[in-house]
C-alpha atoms as a PDB file:
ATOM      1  CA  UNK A   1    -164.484-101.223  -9.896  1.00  0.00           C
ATOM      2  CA  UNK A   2    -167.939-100.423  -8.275  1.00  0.00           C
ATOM      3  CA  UNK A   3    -167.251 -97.243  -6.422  1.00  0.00           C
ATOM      4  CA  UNK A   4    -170.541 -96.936  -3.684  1.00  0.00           C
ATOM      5  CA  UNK A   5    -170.474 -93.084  -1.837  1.00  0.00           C
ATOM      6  CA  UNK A   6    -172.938 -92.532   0.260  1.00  0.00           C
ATOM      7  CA  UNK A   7    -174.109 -89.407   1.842  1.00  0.00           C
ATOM      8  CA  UNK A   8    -177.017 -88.137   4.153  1.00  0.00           C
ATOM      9  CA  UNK A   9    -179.106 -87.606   1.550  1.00  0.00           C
ATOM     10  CA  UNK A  10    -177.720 -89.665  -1.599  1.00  0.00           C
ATOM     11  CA  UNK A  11    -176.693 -92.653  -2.391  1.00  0.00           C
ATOM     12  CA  UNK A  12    -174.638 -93.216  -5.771  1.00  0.00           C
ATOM     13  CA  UNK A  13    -173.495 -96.608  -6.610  1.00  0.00           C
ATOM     14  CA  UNK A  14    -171.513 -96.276 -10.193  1.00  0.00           C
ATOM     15  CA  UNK A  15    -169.234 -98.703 -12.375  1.00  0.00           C
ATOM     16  CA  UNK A  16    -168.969-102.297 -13.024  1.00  0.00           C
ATOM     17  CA  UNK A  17    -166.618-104.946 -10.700  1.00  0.00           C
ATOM     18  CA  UNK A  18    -165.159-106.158 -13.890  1.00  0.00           C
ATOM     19  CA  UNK A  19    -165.204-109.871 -11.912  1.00  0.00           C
ATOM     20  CA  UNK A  20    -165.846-111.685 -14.817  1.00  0.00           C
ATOM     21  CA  UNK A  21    -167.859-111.275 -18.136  1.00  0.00           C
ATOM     22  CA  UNK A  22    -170.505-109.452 -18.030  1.00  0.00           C
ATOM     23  CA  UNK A  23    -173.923-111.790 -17.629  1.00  0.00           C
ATOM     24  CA  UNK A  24    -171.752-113.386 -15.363  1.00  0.00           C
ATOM     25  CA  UNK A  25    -170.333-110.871 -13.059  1.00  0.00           C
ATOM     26  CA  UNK A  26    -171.470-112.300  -9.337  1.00  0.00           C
ATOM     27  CA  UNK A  27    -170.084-108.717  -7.544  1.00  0.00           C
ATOM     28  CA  UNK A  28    -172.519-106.465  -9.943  1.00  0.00           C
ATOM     29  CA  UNK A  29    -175.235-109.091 -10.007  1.00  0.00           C
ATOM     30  CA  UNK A  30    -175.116-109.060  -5.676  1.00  0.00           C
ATOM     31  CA  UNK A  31    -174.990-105.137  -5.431  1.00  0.00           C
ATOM     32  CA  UNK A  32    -177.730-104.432  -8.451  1.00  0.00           C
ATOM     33  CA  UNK A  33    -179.929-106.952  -6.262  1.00  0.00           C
ATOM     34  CA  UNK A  34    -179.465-105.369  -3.007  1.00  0.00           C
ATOM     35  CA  UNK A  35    -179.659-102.058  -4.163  1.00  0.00           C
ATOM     36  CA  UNK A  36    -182.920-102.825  -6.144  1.00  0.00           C
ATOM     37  CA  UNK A  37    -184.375-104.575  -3.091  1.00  0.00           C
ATOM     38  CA  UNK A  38    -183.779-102.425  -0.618  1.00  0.00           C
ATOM     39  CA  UNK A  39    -185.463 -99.227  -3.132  1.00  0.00           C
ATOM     40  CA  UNK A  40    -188.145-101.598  -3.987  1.00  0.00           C
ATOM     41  CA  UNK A  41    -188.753-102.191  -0.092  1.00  0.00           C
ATOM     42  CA  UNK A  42    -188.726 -98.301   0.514  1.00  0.00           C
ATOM     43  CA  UNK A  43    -191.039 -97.254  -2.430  1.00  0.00           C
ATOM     44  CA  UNK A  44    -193.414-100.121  -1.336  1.00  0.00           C
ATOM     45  CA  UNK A  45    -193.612 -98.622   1.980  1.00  0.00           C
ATOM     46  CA  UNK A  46    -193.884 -95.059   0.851  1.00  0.00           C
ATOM     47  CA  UNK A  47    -193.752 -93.969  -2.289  1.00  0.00           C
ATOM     48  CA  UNK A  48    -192.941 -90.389  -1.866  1.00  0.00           C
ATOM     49  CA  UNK A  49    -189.937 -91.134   0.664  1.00  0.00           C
ATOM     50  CA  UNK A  50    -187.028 -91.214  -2.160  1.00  0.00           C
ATOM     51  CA  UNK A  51    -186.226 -90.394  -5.654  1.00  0.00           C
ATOM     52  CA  UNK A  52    -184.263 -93.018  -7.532  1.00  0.00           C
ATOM     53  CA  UNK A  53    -182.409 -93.455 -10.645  1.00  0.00           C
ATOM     54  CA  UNK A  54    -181.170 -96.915 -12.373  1.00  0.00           C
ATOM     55  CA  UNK A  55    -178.716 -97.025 -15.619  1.00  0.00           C
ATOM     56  CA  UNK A  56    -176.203 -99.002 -16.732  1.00  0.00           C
ATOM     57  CA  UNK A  57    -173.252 -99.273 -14.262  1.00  0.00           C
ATOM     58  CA  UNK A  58    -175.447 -96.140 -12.146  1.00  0.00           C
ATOM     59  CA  UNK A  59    -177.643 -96.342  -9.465  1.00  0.00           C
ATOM     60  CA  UNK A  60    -178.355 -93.049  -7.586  1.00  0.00           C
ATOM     61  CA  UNK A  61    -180.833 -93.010  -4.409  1.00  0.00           C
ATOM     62  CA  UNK A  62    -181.883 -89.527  -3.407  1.00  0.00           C
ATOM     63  CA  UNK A  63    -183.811 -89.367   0.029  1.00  0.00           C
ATOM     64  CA  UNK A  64    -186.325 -86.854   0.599  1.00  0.00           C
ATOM     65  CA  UNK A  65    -188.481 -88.406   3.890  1.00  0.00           C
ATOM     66  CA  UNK A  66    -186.190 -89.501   6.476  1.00  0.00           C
ATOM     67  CA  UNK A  67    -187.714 -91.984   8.962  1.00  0.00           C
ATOM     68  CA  UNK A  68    -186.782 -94.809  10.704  1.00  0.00           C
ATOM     69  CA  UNK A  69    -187.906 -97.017   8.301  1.00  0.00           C
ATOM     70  CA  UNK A  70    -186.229 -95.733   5.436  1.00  0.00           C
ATOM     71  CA  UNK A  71    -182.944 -95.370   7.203  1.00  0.00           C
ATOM     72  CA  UNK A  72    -183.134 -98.526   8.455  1.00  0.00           C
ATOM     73  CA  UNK A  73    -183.603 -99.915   4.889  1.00  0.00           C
ATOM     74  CA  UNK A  74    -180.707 -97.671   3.678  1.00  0.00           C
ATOM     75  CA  UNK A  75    -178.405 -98.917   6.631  1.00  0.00           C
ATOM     76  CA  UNK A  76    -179.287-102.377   5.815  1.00  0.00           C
ATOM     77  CA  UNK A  77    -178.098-101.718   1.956  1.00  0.00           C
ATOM     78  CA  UNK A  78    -175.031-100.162   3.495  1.00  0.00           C
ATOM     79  CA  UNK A  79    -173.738-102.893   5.933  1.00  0.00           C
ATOM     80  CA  UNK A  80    -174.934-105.768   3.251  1.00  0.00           C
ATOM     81  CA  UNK A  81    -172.556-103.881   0.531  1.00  0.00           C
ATOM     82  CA  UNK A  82    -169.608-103.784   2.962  1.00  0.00           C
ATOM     83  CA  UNK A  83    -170.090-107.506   3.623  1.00  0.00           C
ATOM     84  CA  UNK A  84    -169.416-107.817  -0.117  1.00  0.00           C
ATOM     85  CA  UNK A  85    -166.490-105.062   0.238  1.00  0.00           C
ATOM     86  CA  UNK A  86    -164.884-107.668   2.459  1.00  0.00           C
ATOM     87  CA  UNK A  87    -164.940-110.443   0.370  1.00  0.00           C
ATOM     88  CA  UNK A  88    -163.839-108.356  -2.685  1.00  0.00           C
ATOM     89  CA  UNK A  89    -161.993-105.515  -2.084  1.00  0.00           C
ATOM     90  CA  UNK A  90    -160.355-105.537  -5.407  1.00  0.00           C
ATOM     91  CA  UNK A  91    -163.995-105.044  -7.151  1.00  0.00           C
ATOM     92  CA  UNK A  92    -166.041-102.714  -4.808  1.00  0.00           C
ATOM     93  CA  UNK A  93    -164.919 -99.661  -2.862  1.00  0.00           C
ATOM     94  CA  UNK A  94    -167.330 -97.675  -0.445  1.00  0.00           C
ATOM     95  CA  UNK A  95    -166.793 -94.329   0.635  1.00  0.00           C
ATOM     96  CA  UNK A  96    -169.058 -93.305   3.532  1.00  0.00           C
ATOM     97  CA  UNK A  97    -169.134 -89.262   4.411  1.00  0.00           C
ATOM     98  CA  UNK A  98    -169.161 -88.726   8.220  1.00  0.00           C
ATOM     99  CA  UNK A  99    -171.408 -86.486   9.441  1.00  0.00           C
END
C-alpha cells in the first residue's frame, strides 16, 4: 500500500500499491506522475521554494518558501491523490495532519 502523509511543511509519499506487477502497476505509475509533475511545476517556477527527494517506493517533498503558488501546486497534488484514494482505497491511504 502507498501510504501519502502530508504535513505543513512535508510531504512523504512511501510504498508500492502492489496493484499488479510491477512495470505495470497503474496506482504507482498515476501517483509517481503527479507527484513528479507537480515538483517539476514548483522547481520550474522557483527553484529555491522546496527540497525534494525521489527513491524507490519514496518520495519526500520538503517546503521551505510558502506562497500561493507553491501551495496551490501542493493542494492540487493533494486533491488529485485523493481522487485516486477513491477509486482505490485498498492500494493508497492518505493521512492529512490538521493544523
Amino acid at each position: 500500500m502507498i501510504r501519502v502523509n502530508i504535513k505543513k511543511n512535508q510531504i512523504t509519499i512511501k510504498g508500492h500499491a502492489d496493484y499488479e506487477e510491477f512495470g505495470k502497476d497503474i496506482v504507482c505509475a498515476s501517483v509517481t506522475s503527479i507527484a513528479t509533475t507537480t515538483i517539476n511545476a514548483i522547481i520550474r517556477l522557483d527553484s529555491e521554494a522546496i527540497d525534494f527527494k525521489s527513491d524507490a517506493g519514496l518520495i519526500e517533498i520538503n517546503v521551505k518558501k510558502h506562497s500561493n503558488l507553491v501551495d496551490t501546486l501542493l493542494l492540487n497534488m493533494t486533491e488529485l491523490l485523493k481522487e485516486l484514494e477513491k477509486d482505490y482505497k485498498k492500494y493508497i491511504k492518505i493521512n492529512e495532519e490538521v493544523l
